[in-house]
PDB file of N, CA and C in Angstrom:
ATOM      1  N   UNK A   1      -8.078  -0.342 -18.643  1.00  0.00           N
ATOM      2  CA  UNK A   1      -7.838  -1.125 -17.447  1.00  0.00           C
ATOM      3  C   UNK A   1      -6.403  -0.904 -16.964  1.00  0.00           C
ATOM      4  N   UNK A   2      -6.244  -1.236 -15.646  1.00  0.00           N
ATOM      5  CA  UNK A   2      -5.009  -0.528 -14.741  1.00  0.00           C
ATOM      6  C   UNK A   2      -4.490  -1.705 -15.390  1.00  0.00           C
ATOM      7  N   UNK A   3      -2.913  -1.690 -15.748  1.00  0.00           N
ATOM      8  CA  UNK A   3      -2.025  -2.986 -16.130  1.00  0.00           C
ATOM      9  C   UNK A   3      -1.693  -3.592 -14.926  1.00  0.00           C
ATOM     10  N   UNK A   4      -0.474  -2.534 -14.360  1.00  0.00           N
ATOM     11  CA  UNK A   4       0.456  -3.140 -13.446  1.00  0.00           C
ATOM     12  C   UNK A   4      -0.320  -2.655 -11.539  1.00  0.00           C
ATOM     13  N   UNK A   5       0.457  -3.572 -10.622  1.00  0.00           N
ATOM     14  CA  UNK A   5      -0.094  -3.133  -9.437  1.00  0.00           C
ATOM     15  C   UNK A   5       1.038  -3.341  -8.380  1.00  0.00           C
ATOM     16  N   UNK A   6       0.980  -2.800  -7.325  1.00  0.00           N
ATOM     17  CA  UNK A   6       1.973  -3.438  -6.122  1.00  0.00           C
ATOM     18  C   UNK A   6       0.828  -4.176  -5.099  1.00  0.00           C
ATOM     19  N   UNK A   7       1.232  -5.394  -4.643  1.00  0.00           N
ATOM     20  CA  UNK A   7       1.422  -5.807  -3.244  1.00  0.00           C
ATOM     21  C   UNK A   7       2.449  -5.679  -2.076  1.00  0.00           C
ATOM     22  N   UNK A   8       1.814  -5.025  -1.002  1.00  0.00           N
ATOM     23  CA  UNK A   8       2.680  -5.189  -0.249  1.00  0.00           C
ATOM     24  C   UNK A   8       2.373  -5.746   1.093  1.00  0.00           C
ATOM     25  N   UNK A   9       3.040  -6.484   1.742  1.00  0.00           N
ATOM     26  CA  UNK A   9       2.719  -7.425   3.038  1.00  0.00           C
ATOM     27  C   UNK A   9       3.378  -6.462   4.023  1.00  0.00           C
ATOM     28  N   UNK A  10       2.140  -6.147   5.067  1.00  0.00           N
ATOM     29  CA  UNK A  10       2.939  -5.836   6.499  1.00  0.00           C
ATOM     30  C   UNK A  10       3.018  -6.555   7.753  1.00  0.00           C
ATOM     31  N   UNK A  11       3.753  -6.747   8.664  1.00  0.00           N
ATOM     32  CA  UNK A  11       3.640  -7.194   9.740  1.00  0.00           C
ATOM     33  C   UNK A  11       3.606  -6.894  10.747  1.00  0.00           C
ATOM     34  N   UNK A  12       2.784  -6.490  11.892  1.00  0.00           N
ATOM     35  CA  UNK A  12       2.644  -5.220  12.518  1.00  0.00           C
ATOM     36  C   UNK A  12       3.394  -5.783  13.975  1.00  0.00           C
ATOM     37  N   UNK A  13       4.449  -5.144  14.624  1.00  0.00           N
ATOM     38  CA  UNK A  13       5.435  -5.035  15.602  1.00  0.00           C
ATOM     39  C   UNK A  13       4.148  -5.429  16.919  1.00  0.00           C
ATOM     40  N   UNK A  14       4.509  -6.432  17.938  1.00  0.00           N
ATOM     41  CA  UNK A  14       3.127  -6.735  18.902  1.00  0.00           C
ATOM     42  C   UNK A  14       3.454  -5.695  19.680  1.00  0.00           C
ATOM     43  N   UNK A  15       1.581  -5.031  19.648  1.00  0.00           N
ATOM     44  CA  UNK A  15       1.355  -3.379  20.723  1.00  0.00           C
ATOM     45  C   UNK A  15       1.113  -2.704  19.337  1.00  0.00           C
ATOM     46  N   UNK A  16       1.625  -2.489  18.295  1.00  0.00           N
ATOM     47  CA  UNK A  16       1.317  -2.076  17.361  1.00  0.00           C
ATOM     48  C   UNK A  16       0.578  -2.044  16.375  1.00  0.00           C
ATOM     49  N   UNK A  17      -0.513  -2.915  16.090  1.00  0.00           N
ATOM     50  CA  UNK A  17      -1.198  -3.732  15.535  1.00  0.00           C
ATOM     51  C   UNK A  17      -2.417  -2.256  15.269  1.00  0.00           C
ATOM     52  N   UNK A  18      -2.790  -1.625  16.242  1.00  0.00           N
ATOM     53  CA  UNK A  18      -3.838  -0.380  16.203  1.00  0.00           C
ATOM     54  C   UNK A  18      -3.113   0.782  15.755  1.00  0.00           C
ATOM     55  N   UNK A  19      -2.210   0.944  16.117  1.00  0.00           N
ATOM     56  CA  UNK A  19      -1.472   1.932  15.338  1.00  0.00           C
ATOM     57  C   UNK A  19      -1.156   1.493  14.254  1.00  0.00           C
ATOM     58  N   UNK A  20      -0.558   0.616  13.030  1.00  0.00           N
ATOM     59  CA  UNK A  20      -0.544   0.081  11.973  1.00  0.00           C
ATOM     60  C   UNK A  20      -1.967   0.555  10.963  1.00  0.00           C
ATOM     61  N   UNK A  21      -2.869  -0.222  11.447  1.00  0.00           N
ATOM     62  CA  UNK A  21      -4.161  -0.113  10.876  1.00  0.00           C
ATOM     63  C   UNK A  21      -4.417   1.370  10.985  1.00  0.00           C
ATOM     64  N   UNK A  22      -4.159   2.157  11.985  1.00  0.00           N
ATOM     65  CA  UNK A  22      -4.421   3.702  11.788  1.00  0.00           C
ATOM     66  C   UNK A  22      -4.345   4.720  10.613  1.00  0.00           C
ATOM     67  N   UNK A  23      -2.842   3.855  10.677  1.00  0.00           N
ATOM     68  CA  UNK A  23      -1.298   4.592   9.672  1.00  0.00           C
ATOM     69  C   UNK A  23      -2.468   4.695   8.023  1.00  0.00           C
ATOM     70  N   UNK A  24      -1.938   2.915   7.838  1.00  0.00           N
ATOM     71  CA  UNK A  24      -3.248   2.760   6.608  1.00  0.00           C
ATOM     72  C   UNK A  24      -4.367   3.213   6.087  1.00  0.00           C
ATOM     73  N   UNK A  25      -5.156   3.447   6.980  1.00  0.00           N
ATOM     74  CA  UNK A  25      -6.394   4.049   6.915  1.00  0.00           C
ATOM     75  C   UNK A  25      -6.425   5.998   6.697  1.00  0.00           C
ATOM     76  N   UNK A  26      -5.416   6.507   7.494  1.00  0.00           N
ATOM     77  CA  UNK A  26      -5.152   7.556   7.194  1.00  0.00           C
ATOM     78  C   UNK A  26      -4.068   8.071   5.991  1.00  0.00           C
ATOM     79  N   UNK A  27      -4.068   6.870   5.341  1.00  0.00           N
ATOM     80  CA  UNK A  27      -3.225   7.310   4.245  1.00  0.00           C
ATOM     81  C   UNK A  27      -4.039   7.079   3.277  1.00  0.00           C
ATOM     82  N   UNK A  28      -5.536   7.022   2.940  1.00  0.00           N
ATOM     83  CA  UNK A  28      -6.360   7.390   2.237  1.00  0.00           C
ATOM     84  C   UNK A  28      -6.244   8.410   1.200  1.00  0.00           C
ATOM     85  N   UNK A  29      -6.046   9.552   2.078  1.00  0.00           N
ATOM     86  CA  UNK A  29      -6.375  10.709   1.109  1.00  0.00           C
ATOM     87  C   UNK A  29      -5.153  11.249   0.725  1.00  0.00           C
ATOM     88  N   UNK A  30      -3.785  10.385   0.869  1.00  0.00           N
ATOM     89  CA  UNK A  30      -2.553  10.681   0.064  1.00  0.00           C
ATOM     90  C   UNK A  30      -2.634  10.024  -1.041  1.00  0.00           C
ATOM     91  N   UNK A  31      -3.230   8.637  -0.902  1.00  0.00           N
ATOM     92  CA  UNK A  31      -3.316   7.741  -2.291  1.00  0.00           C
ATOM     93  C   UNK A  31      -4.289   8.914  -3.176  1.00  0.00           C
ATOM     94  N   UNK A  32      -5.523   9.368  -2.621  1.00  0.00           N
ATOM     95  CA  UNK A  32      -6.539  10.121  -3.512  1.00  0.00           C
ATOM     96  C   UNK A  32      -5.598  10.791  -4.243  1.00  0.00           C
ATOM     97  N   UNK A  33      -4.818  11.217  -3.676  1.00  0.00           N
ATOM     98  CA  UNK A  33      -4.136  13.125  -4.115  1.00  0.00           C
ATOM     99  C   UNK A  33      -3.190  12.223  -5.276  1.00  0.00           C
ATOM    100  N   UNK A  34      -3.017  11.151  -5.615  1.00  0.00           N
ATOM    101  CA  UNK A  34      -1.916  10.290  -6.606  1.00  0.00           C
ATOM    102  C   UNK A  34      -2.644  10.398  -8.349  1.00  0.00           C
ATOM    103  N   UNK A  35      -2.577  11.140  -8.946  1.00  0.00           N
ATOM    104  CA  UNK A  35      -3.071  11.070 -10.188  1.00  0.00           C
ATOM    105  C   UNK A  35      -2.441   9.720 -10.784  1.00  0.00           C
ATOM    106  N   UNK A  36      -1.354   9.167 -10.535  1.00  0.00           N
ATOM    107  CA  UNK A  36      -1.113   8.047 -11.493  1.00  0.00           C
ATOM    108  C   UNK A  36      -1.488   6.490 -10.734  1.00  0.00           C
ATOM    109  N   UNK A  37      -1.941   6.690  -9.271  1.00  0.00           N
ATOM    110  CA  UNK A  37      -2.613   5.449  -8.514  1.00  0.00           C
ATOM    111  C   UNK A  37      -4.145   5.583  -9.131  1.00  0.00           C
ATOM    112  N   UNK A  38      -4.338   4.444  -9.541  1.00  0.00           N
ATOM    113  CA  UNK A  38      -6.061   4.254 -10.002  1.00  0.00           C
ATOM    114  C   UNK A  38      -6.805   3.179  -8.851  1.00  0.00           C
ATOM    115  N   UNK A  39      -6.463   2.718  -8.430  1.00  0.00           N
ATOM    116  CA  UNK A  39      -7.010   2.033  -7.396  1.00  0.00           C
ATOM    117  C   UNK A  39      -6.227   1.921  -6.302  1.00  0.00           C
ATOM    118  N   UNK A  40      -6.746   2.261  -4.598  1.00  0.00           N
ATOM    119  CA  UNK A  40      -5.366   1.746  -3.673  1.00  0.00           C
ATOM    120  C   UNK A  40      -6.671   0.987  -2.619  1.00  0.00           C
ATOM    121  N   UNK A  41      -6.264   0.149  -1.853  1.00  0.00           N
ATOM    122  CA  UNK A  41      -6.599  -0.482  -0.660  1.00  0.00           C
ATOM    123  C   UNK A  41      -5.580  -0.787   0.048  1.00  0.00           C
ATOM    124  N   UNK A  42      -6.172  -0.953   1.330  1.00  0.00           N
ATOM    125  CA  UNK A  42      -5.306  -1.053   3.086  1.00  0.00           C
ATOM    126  C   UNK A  42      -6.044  -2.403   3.143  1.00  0.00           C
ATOM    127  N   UNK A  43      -5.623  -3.587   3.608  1.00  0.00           N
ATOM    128  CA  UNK A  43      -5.826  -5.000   3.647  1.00  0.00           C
ATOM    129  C   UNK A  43      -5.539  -5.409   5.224  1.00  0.00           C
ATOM    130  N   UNK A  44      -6.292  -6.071   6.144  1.00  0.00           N
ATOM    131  CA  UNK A  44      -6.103  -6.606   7.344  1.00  0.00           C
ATOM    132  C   UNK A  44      -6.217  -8.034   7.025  1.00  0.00           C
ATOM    133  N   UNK A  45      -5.198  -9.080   7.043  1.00  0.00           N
ATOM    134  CA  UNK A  45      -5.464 -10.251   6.768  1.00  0.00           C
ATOM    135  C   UNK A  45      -5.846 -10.790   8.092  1.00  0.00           C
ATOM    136  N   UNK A  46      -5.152 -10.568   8.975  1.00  0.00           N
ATOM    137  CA  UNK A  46      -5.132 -11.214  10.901  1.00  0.00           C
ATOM    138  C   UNK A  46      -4.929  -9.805  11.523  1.00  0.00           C
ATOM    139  N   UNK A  47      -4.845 -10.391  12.826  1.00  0.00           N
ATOM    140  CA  UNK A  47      -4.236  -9.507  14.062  1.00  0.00           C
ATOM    141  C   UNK A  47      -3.639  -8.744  13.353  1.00  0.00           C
ATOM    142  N   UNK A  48      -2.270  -9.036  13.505  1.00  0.00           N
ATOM    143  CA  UNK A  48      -0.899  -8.635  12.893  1.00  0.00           C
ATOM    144  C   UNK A  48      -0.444  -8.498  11.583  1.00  0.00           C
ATOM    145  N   UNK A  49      -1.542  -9.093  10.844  1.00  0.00           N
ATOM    146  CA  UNK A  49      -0.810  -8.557   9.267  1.00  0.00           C
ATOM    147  C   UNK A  49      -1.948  -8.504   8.390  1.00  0.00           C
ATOM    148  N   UNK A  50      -1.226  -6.845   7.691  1.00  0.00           N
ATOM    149  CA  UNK A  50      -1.890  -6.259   6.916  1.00  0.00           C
ATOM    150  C   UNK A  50      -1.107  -6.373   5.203  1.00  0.00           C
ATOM    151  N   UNK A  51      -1.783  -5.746   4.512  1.00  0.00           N
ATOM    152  CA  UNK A  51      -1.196  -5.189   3.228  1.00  0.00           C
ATOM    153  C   UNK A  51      -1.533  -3.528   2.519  1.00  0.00           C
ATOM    154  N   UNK A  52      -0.885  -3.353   1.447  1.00  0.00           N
ATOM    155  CA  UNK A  52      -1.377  -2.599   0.739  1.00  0.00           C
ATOM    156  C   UNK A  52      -1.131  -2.933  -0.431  1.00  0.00           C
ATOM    157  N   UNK A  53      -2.518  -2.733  -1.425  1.00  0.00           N
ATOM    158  CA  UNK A  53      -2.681  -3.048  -3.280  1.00  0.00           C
ATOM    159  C   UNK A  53      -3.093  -2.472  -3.798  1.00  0.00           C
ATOM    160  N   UNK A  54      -2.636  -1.816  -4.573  1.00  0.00           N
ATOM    161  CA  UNK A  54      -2.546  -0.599  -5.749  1.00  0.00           C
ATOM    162  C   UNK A  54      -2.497  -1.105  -6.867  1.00  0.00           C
ATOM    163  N   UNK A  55      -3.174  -0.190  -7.527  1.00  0.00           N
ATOM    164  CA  UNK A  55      -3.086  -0.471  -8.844  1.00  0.00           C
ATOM    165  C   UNK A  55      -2.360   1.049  -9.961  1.00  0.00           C
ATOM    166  N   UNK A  56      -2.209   0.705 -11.362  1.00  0.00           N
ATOM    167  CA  UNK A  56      -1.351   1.760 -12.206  1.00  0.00           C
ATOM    168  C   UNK A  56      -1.613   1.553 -13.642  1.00  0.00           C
ATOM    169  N   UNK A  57      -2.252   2.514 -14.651  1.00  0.00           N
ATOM    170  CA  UNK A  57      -1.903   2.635 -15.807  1.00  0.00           C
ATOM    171  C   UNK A  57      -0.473   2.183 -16.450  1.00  0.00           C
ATOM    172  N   UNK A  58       0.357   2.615 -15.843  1.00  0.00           N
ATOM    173  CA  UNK A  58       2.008   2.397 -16.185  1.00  0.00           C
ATOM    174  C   UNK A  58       3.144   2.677 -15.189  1.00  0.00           C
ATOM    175  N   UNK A  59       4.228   1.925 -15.607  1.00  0.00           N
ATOM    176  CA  UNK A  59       5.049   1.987 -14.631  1.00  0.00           C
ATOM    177  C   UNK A  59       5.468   3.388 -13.803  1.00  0.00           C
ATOM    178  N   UNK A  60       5.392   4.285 -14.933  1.00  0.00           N
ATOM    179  CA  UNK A  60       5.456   5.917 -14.157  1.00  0.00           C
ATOM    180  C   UNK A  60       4.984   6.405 -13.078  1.00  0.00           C
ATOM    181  N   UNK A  61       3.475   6.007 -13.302  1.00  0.00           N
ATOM    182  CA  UNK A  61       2.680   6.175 -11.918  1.00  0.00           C
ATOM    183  C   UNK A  61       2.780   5.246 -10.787  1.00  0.00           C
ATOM    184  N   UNK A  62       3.478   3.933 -11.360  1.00  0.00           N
ATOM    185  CA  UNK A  62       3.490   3.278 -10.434  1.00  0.00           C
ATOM    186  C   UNK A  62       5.233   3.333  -9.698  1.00  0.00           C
ATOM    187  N   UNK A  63       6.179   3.919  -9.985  1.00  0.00           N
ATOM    188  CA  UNK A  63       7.095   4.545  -9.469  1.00  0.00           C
ATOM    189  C   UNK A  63       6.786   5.622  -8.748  1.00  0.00           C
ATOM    190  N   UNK A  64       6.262   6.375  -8.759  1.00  0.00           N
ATOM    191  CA  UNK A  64       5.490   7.996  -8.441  1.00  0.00           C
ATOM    192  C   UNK A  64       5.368   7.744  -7.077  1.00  0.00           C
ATOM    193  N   UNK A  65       4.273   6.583  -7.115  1.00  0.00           N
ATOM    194  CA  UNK A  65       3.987   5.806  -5.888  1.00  0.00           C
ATOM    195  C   UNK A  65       4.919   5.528  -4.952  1.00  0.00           C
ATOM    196  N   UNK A  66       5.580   4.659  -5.446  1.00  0.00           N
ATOM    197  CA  UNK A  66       6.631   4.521  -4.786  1.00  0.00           C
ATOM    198  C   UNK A  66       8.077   5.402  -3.871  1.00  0.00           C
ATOM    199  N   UNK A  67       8.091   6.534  -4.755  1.00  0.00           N
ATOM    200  CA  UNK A  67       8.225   7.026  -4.089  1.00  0.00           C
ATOM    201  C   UNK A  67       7.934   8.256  -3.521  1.00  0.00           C
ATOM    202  N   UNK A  68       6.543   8.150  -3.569  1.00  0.00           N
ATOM    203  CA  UNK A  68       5.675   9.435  -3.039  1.00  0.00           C
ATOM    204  C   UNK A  68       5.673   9.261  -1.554  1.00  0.00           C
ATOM    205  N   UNK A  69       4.320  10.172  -1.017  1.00  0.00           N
ATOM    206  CA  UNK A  69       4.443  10.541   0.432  1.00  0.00           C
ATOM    207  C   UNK A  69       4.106   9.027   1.427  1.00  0.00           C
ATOM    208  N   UNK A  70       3.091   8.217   0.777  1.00  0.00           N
ATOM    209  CA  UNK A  70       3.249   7.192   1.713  1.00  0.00           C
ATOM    210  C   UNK A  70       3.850   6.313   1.954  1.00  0.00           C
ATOM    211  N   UNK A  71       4.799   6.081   0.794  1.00  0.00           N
ATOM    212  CA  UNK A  71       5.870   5.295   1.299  1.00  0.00           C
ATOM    213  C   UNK A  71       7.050   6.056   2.135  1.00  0.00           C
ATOM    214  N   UNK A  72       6.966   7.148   1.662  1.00  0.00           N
ATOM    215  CA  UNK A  72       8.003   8.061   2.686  1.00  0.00           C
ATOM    216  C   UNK A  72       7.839   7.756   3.965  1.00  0.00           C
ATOM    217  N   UNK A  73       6.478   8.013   4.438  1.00  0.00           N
ATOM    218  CA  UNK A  73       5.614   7.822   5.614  1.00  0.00           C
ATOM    219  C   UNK A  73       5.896   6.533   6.059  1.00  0.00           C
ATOM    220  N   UNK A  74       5.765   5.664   5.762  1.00  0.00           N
ATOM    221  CA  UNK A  74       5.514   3.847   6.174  1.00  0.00           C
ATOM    222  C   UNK A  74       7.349   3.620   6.243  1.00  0.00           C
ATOM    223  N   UNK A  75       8.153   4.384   5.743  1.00  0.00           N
ATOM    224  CA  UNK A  75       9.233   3.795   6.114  1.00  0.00           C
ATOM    225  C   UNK A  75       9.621   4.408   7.184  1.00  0.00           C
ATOM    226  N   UNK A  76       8.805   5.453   6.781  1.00  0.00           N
ATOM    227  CA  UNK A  76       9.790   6.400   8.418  1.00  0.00           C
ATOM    228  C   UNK A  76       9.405   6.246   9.416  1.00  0.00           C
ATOM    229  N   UNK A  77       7.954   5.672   9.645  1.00  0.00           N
ATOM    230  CA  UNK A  77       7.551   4.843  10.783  1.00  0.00           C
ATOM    231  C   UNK A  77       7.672   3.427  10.959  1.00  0.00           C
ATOM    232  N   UNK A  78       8.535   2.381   9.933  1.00  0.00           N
ATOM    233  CA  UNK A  78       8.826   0.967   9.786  1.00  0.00           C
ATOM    234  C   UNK A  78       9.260   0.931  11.243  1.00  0.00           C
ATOM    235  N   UNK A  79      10.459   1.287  11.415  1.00  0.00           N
ATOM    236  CA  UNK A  79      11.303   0.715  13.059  1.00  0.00           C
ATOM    237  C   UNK A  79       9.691   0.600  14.213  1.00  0.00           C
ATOM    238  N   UNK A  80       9.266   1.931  14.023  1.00  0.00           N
ATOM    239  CA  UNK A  80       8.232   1.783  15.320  1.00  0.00           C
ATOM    240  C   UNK A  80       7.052   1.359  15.172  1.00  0.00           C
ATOM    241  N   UNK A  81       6.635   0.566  14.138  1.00  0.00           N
ATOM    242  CA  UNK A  81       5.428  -0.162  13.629  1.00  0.00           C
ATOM    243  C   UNK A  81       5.376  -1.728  12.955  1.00  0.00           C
ATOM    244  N   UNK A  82       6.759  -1.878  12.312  1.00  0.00           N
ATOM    245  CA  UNK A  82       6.566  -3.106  11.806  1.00  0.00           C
ATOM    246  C   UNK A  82       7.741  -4.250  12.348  1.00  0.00           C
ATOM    247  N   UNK A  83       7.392  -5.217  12.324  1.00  0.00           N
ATOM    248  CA  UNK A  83       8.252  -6.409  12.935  1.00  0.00           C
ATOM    249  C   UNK A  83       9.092  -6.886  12.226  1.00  0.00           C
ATOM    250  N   UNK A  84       9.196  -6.272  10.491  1.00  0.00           N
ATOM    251  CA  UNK A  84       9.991  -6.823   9.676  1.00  0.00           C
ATOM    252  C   UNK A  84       9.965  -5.816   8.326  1.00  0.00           C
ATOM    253  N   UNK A  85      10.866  -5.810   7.563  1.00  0.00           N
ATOM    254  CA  UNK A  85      10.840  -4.881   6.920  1.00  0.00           C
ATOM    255  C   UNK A  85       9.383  -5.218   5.593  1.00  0.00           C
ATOM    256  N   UNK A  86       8.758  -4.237   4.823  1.00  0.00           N
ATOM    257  CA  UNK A  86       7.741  -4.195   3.889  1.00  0.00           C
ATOM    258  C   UNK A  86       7.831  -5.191   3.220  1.00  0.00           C
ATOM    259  N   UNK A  87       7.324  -6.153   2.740  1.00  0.00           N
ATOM    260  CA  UNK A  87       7.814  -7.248   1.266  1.00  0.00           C
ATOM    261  C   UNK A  87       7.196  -6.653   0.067  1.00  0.00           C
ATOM    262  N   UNK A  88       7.464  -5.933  -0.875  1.00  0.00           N
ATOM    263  CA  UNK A  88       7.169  -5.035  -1.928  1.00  0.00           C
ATOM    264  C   UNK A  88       6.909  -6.070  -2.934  1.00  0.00           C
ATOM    265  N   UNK A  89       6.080  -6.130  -4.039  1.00  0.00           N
ATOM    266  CA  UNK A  89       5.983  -7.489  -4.415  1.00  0.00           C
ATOM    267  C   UNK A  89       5.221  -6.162  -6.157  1.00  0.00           C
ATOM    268  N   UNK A  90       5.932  -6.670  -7.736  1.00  0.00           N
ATOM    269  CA  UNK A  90       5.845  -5.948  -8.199  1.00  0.00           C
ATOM    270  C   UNK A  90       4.390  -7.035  -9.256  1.00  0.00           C
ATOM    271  N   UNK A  91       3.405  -6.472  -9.250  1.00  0.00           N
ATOM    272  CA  UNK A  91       2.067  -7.429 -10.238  1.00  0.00           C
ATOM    273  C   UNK A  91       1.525  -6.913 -11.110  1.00  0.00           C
ATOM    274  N   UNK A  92       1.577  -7.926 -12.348  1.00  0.00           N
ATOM    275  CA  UNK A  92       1.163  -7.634 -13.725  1.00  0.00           C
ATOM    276  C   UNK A  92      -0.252  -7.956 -13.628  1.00  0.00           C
ATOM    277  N   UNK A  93      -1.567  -7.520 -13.956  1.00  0.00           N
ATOM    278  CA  UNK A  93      -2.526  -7.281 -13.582  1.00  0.00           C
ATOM    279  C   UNK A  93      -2.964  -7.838 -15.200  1.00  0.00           C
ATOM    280  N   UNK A  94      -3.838  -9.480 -14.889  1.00  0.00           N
ATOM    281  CA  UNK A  94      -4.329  -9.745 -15.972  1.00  0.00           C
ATOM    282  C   UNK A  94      -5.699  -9.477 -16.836  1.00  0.00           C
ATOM    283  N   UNK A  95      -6.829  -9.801 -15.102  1.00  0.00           N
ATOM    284  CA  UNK A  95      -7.779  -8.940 -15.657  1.00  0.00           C
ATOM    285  C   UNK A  95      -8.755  -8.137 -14.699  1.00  0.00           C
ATOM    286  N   UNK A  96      -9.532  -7.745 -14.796  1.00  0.00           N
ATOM    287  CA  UNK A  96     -10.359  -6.991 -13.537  1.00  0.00           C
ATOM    288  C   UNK A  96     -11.505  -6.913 -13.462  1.00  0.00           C
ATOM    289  N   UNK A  97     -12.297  -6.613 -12.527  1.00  0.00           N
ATOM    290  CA  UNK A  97     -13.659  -6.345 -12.687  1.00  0.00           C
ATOM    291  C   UNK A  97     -14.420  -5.075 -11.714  1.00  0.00           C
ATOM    292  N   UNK A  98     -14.296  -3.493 -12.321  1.00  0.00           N
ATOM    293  CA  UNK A  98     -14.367  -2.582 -11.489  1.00  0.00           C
ATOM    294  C   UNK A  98     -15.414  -2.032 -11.649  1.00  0.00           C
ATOM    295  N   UNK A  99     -16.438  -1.246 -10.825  1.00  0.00           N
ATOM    296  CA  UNK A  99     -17.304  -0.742 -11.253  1.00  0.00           C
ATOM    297  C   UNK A  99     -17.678   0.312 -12.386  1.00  0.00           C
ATOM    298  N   UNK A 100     -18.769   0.677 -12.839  1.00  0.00           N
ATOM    299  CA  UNK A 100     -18.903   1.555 -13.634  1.00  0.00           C
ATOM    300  C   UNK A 100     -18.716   1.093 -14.988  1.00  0.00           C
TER     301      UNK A 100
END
């Protein structure tokens, strides 16, 4: 079972809200390409705010992440997408229930 995970809260800049959700959704197949991400999801809570939650065997992969291509990506589009900067939020993962 994955231990550790990130949350992260976005808030999408108003006009931006479709482009946000785009970003997310097309960052699918960068999470795939992550050998040390074991689980990722793109989260729409409202209109305007989304998340992303990942999960990690260990902190390695879950650094990797961090600073791999989609966070590269999400910051370098922060100014023209989000209303506030990422809230990175670091979670110890107690228990789970995944398929298979």
């Amino acid at each position: 079972m994955a231990k550790l995970a990130l949350f992260v809260r976005l808030h999408a800049k108003s006009g931006q809200e479709t482009a946000l959700a785009d970003f997310l959704a097309g960052a699918l197949p960068l999470a795939n390409a992550e050998s040390g991400t074991t689980s990722w999801f793109a989260l729409r809570f409202d209109a305007s705010t989304f998340g992303i939650f990942d999960t990690f065997d260990d902190d390695q992969g879950r650094q990797a992440h961090l600073s791999g291509p989609i966070a590269a990506a999400l910051m370098a589009n922060a100014e023209a997408l989000l209303s506030e900067p990422p809230k990175i939020e670091m979670v110890d993962l107690l228990a789970a229930k995944l398929p298979g």
